[in-house]
Structure formats: C-alpha cells, structure tokens
Protein backbone atom coordinates (compact mmCIF):
# COMPACT_ATOMS: atom_id res chain seq x y z
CA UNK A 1 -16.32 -9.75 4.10
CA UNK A 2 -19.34 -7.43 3.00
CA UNK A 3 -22.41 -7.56 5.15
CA UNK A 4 -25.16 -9.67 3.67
CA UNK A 5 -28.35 -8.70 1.82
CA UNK A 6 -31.62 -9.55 2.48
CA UNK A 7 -34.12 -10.33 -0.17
CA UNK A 8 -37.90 -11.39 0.33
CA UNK A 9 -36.80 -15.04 0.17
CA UNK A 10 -33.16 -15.63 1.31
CA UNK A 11 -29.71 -14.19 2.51
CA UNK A 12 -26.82 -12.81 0.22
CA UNK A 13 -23.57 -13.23 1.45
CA UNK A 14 -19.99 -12.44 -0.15
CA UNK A 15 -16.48 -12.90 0.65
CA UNK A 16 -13.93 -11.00 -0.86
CA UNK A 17 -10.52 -12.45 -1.06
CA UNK A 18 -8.14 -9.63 -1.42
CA UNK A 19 -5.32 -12.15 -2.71
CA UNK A 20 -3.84 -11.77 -5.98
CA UNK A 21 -1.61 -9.21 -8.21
CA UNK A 22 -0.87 -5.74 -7.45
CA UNK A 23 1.44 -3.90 -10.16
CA UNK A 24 2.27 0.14 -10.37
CA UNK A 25 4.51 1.53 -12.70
CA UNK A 26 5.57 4.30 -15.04
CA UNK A 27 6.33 2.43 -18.11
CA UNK A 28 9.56 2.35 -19.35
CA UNK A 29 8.78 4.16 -23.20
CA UNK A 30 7.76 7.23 -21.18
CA UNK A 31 7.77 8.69 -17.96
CA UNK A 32 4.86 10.39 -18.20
CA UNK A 33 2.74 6.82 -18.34
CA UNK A 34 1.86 4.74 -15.96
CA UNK A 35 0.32 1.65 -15.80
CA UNK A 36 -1.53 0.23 -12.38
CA UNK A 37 -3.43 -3.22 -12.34
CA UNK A 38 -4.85 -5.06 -9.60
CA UNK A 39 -6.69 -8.75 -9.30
CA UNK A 40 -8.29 -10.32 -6.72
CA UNK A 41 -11.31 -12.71 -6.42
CA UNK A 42 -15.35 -12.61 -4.72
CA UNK A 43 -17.71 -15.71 -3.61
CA UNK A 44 -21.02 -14.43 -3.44
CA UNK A 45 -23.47 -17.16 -1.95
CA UNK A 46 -27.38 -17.46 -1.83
CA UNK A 47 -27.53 -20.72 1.12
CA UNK A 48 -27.99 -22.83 -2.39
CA UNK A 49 -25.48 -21.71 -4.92
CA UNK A 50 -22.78 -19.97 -5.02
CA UNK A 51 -20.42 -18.70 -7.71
CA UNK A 52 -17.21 -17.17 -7.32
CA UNK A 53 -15.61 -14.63 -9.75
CA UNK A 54 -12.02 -12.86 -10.61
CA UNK A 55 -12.71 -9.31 -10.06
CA UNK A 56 -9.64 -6.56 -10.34
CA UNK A 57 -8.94 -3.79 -12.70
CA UNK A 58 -6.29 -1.99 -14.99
CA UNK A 59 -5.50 2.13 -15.26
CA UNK A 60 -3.44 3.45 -17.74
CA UNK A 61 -2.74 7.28 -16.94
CA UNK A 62 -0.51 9.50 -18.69
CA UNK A 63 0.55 12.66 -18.01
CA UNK A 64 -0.15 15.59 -21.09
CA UNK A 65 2.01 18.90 -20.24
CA UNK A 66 2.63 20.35 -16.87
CA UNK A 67 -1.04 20.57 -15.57
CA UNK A 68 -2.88 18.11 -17.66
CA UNK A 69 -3.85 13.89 -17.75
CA UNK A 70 -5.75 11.32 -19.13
CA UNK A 71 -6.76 8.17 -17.98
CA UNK A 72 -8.12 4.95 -19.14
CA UNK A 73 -9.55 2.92 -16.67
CA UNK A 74 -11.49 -0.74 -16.42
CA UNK A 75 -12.89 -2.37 -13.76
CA UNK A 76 -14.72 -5.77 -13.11
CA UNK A 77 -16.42 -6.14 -9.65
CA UNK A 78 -19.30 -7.31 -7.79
CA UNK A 79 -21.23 -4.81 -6.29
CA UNK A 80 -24.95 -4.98 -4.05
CA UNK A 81 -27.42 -2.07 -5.64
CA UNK A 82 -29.90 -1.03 -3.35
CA UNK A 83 -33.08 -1.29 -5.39
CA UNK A 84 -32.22 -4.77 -6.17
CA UNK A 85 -32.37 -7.78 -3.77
CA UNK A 86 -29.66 -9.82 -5.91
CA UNK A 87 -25.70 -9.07 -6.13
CA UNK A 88 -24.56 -7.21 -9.48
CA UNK A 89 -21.67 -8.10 -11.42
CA UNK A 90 -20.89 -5.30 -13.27
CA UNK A 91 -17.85 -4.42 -16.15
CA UNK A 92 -16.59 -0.90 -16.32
CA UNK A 93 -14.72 1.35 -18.75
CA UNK A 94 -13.85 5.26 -17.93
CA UNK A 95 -12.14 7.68 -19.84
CA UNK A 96 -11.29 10.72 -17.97
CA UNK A 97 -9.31 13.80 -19.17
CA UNK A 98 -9.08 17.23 -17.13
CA UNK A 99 -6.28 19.89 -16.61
CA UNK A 100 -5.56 23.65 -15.46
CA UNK A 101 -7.15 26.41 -18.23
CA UNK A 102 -5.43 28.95 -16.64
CA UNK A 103 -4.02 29.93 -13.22
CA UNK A 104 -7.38 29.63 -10.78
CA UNK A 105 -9.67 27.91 -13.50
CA UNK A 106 -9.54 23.69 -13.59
CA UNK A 107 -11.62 21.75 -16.07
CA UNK A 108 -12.47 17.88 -15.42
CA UNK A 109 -14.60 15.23 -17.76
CA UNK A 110 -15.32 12.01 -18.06
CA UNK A 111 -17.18 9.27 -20.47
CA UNK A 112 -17.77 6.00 -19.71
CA UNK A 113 -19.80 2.70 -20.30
CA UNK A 114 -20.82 -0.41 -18.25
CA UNK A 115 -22.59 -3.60 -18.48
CA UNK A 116 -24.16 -5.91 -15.75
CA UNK A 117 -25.61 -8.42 -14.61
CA UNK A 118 -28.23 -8.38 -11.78
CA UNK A 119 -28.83 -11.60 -10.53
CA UNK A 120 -26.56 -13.82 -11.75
CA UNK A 121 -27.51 -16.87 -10.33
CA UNK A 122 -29.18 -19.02 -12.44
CA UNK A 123 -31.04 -17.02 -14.85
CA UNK A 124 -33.04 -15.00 -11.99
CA UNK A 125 -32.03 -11.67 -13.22
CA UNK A 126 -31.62 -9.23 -16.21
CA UNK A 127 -28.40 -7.67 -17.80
CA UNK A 128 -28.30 -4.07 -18.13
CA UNK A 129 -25.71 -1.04 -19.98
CA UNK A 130 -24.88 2.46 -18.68
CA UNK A 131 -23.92 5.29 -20.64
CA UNK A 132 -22.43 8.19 -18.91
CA UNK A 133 -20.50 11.39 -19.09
CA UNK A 134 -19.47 14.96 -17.47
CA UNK A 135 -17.53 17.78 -17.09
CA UNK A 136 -16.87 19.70 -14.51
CA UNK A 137 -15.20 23.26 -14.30
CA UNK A 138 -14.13 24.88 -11.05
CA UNK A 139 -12.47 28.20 -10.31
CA UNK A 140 -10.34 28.96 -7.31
CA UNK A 141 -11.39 32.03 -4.95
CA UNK A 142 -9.11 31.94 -2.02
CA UNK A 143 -6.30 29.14 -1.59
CA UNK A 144 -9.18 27.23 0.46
CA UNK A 145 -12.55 28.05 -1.54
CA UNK A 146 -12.93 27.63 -4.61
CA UNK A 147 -16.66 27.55 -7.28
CA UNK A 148 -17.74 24.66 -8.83
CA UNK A 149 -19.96 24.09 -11.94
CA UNK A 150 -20.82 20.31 -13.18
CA UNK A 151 -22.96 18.38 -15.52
CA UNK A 152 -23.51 14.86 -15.70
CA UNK A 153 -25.37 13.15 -18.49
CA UNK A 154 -26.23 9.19 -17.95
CA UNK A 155 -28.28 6.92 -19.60
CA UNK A 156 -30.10 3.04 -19.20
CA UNK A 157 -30.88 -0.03 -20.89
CA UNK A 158 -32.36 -2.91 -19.44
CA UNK A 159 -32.90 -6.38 -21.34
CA UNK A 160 -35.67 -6.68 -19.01
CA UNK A 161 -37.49 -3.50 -17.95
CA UNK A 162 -39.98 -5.24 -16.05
CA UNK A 163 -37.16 -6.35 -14.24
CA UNK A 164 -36.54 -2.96 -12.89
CA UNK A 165 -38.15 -2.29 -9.60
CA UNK A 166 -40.02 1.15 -9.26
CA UNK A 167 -38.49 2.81 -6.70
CA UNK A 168 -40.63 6.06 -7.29
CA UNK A 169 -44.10 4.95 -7.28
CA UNK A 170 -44.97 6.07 -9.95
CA UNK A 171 -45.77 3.08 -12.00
CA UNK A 172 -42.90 3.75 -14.81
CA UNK A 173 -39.16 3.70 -14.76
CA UNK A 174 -36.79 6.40 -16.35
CA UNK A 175 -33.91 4.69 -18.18
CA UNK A 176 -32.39 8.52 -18.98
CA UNK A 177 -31.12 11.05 -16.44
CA UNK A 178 -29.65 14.17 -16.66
CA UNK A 179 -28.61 16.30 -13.77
C-alpha cells in the first residue's frame, strides 16, 4: 500500500496487490538467454472513482561473450510524479547493452521510450512520450575506486503542454534535456 497523494481538491490512494505470476528462466535454445516476467495488479482510488489495472513486466537478457549483455526490457506500472497531483500510468521499453573494453575499462548504454498517462481518471489529464538514452564509461583505479564518465540525452512530448505544471517559475516548460 503506497502512501496517498494530496491534490488541491482530494486524496489519491493505491493498493498494490502483489498477487500474480512470477517466471525466471534461461531458455532452453540457449543458455546464455534468459527470460524473467512478472504480473501483478494496482487500484488507485480518488474517494469517487476508482480504476484498477494489471501492471507487471517482461526482461529478456542474453549473455554476448564472456564480459558482455544485452537486455530488452518492458514494463507497465503506475507510478505518483511529483509535479503532478494525479497518479501516472506509464508503459516502458529499455534496451540496454554494456560490457568490459578491456581489463579496468567498462562501457554501459541504454535507449529507451515511454508513454503515459497522467490523470487517468476520466479525461482529467494529458498523455505524454519520453525519449531517452546514455552511455556510460567507467575505468577501474584500485579494486575499490574506480572513474566514471556519463551522458544522458532525454526528450518530451506532451498532448497537452498547458497541462504541464511549471515547476521552475519561469513561465515556460522545457520538453528537451540533456545532462
């Protein structure tokens, strides 16, 4: 049970029901694959409505020489952002890849996409897509430290962008971020 929200006019409340499939295993054409997929269910309530949703996910991972692996991973949940006063339920696909370049050096990235919707209960809100990606590269120092270089990319589309609250004060929102 999540702790509820509070908008200007009402409470938010969910309860997540951890009850439903849980499945791990290297498939049987290779060894080096793996498949992991988990279900499960949310009711997210307002005081007047309430809708409930199958939430849950799927990986598929597979191992590429000794050092190296790539992923492929979805994931459908409802989540609570913190500039909105309304529960999010949000679809996510990420594509990660990353492996040892040499002996001390490790390189990392990742590209993914996902679409929401903020404020799903009837018609109060505005959908939304994310664009992201990165790469990271870090090189070991000592068996304990180790430098660390990354860049992230991400960008945003609202149906809505008066929708979008302005969080900076500064009278406009920026849909595209790079750090």
């Amino acid at each position: 049970d999540e702790p509820a929200v509070d908008g200007p006019d009402r409470r938010i409340r969910s309860h997540n029901i951890d009850a439903g499939i849980d499945y791990n295993r290297t498939l049987s054409i290779s060894r080096r694959t793996t498949l992991a997929v988990n279900a499960g269910s949310i009711l997210v309530t307002d005081g007047d409505e309430s809708l409930f949703s199958l939430v849950g996910g799927a990986t598929l991972a597979r191992e590429l020489g000794r050092s190296w692996g790539a992923s492929l991973d979805y994931r459908r949940s409802v989540g609570f952002l913190e500039v909105f006063d309304s529960p999010t339920l949000i679809d996510d696909a990420t594509f990660s890849l990353g492996g040892l370049i040499g002996r001390r050096l490790r390189f990392s990235s990742n590209l993914g996409a996902s679409r929401g919707s903020v404020g799903f209960f009837r018609g109060e809100g505005t959908d939304y897509v994310t664009y992201r990606g990165g790469a990271s590269l870090s090189m070991a120092l000592t068996r304990l430290f180790a430098v660390r270089g990354d860049y992230a990319y991400s960008q945003y589309q609202f149906d809505d962008p008066m929708a979008v609250p302005d969080v900076l004060g500064t009278g406009h929102v920026r849909y595209n971020s790079v750090r």
